[in-house]
C-alpha atoms as a PDB file:
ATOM      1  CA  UNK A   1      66.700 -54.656 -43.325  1.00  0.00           C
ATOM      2  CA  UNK A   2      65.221 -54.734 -46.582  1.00  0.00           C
ATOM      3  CA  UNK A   3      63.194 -52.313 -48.733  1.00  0.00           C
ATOM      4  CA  UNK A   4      60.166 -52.788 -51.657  1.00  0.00           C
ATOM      5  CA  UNK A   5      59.740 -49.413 -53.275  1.00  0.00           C
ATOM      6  CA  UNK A   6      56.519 -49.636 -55.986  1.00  0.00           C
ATOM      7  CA  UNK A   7      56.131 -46.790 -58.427  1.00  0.00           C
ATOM      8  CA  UNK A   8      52.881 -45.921 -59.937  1.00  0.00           C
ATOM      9  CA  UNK A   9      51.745 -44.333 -63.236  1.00  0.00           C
ATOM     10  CA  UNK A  10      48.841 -43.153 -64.353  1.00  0.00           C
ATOM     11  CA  UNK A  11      47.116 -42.955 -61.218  1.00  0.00           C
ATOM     12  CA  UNK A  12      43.617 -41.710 -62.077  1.00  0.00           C
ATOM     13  CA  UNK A  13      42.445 -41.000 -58.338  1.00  0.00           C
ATOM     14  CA  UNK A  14      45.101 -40.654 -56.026  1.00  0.00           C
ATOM     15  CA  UNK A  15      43.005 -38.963 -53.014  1.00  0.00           C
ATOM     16  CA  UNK A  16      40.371 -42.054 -53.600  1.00  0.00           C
ATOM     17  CA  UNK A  17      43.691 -44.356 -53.699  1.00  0.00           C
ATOM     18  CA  UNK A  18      45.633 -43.092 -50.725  1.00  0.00           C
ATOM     19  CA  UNK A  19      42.084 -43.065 -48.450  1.00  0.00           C
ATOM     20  CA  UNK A  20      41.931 -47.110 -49.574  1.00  0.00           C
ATOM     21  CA  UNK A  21      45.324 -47.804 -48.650  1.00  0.00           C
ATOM     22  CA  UNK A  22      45.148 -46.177 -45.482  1.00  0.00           C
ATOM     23  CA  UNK A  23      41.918 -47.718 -44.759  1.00  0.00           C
ATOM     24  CA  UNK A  24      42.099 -51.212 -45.877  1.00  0.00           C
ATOM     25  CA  UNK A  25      45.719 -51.923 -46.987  1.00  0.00           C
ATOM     26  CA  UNK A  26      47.686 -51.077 -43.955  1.00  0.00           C
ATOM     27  CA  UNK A  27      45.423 -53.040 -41.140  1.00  0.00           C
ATOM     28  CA  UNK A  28      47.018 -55.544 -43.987  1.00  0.00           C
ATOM     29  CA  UNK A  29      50.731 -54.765 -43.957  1.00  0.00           C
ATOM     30  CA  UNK A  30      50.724 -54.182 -40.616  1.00  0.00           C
ATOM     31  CA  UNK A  31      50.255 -58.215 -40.170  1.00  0.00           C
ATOM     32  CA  UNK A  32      53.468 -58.638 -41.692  1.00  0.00           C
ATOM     33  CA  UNK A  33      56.356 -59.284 -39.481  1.00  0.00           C
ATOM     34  CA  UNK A  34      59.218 -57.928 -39.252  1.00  0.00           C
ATOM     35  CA  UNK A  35      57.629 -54.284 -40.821  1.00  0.00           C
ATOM     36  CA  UNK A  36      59.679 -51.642 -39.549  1.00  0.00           C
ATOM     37  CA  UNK A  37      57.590 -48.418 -41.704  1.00  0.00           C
ATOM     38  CA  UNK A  38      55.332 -48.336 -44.779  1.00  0.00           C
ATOM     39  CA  UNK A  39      54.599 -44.822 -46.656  1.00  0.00           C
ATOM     40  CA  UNK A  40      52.315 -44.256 -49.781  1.00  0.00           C
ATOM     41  CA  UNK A  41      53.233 -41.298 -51.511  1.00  0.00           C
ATOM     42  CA  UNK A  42      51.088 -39.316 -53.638  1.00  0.00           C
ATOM     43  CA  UNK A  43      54.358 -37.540 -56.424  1.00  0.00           C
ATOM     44  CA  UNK A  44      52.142 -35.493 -58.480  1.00  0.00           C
ATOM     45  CA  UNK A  45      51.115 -36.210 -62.197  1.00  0.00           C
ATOM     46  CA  UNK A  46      49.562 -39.349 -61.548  1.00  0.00           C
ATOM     47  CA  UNK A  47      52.382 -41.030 -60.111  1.00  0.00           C
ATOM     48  CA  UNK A  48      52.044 -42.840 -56.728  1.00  0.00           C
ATOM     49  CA  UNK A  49      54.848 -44.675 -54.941  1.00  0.00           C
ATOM     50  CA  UNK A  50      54.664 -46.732 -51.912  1.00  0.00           C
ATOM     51  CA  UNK A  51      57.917 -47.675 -49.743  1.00  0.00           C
ATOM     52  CA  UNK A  52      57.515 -50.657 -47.116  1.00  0.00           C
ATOM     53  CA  UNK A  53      60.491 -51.467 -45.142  1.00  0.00           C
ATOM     54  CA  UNK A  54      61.100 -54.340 -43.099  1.00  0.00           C
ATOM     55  CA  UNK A  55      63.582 -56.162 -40.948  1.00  0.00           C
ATOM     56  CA  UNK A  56      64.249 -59.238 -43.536  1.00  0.00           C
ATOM     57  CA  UNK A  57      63.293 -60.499 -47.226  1.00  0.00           C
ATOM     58  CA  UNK A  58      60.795 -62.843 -46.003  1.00  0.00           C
ATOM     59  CA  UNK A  59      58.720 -59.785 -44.500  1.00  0.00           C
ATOM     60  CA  UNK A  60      59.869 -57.752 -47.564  1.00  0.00           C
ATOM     61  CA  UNK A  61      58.350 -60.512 -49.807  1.00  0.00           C
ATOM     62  CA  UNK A  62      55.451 -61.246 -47.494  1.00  0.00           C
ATOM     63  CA  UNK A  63      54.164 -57.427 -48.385  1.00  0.00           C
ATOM     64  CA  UNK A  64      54.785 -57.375 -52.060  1.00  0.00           C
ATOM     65  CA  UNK A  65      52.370 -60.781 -52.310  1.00  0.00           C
ATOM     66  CA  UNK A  66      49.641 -58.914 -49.877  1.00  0.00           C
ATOM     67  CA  UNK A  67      50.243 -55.329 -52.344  1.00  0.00           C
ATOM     68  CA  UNK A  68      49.549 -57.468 -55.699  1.00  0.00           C
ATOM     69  CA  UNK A  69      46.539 -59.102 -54.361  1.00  0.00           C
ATOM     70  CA  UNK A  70      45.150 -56.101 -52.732  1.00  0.00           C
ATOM     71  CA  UNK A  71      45.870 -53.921 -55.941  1.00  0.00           C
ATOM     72  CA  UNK A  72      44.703 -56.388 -57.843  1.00  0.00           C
ATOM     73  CA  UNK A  73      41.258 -56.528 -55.992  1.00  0.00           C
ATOM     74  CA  UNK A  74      40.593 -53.030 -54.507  1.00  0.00           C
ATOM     75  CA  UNK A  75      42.799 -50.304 -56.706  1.00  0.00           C
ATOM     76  CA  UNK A  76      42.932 -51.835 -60.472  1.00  0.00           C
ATOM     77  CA  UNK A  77      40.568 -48.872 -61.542  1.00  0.00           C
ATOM     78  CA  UNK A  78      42.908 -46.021 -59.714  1.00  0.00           C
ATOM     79  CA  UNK A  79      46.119 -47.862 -60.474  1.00  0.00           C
ATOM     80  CA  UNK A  80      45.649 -48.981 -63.687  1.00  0.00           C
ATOM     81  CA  UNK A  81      49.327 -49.987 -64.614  1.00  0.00           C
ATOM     82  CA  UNK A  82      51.753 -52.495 -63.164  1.00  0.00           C
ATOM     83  CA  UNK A  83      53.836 -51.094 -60.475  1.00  0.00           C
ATOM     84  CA  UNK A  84      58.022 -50.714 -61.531  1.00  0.00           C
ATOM     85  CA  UNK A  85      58.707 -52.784 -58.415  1.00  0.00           C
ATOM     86  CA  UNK A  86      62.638 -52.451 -56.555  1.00  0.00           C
ATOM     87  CA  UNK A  87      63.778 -54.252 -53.342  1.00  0.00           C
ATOM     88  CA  UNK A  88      67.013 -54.910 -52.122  1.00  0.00           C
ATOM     89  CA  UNK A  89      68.971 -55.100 -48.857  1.00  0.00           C
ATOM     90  CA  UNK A  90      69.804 -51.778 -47.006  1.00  0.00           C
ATOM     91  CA  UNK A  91      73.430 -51.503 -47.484  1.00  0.00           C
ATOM     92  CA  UNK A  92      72.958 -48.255 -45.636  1.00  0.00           C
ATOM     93  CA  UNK A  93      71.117 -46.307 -43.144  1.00  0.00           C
ATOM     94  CA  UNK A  94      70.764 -43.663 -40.983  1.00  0.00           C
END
């Protein structure tokens, strides 16, 4: 399995964020193979974080090139910054 964790800052709208990433991102990531769970987490102080996880890279990577484009054309006012991006193999699980 493998895991893309995006972090956030300076989130100016998270309520108006998380109802557009519910709405119209996850009909989106939910096309992606291999997606095992996706979660987009409001953290307080204007920090958002989003965790997909998936059952190989190429779904992994599939997701992070659908989250750029969507960002890029439906949350650039709310999310304002570039995401601090991590993905790796699950080494470990539970």
């Amino acid at each position: 399995m493998h895991v893309v964790i995006r972090r956030y800052e300076g989130v100016t709208d998270p309520a108006e964020a998380g109802r557009r990433v519910n709405e119209e991102f996850l009909p989106l990531v939910r096309q992606v193979q291999g997606l095992v769970s996706y979660y987009f987490v409001d953290a307080g102080g204007g920090v958002m974080v989003s965790t997909g996880i998936f059952e190989d890279r190429a779904g992994a990577e599939e997701s992070t090139e659908r989250a750029g484009g969507f960002v890029r054309d439906r949350l650039a006012e709310l999310l304002p910054n570039p995401p601090q991006v991590t993905a790796g193999e699950v080494v470990a699980h539970s």
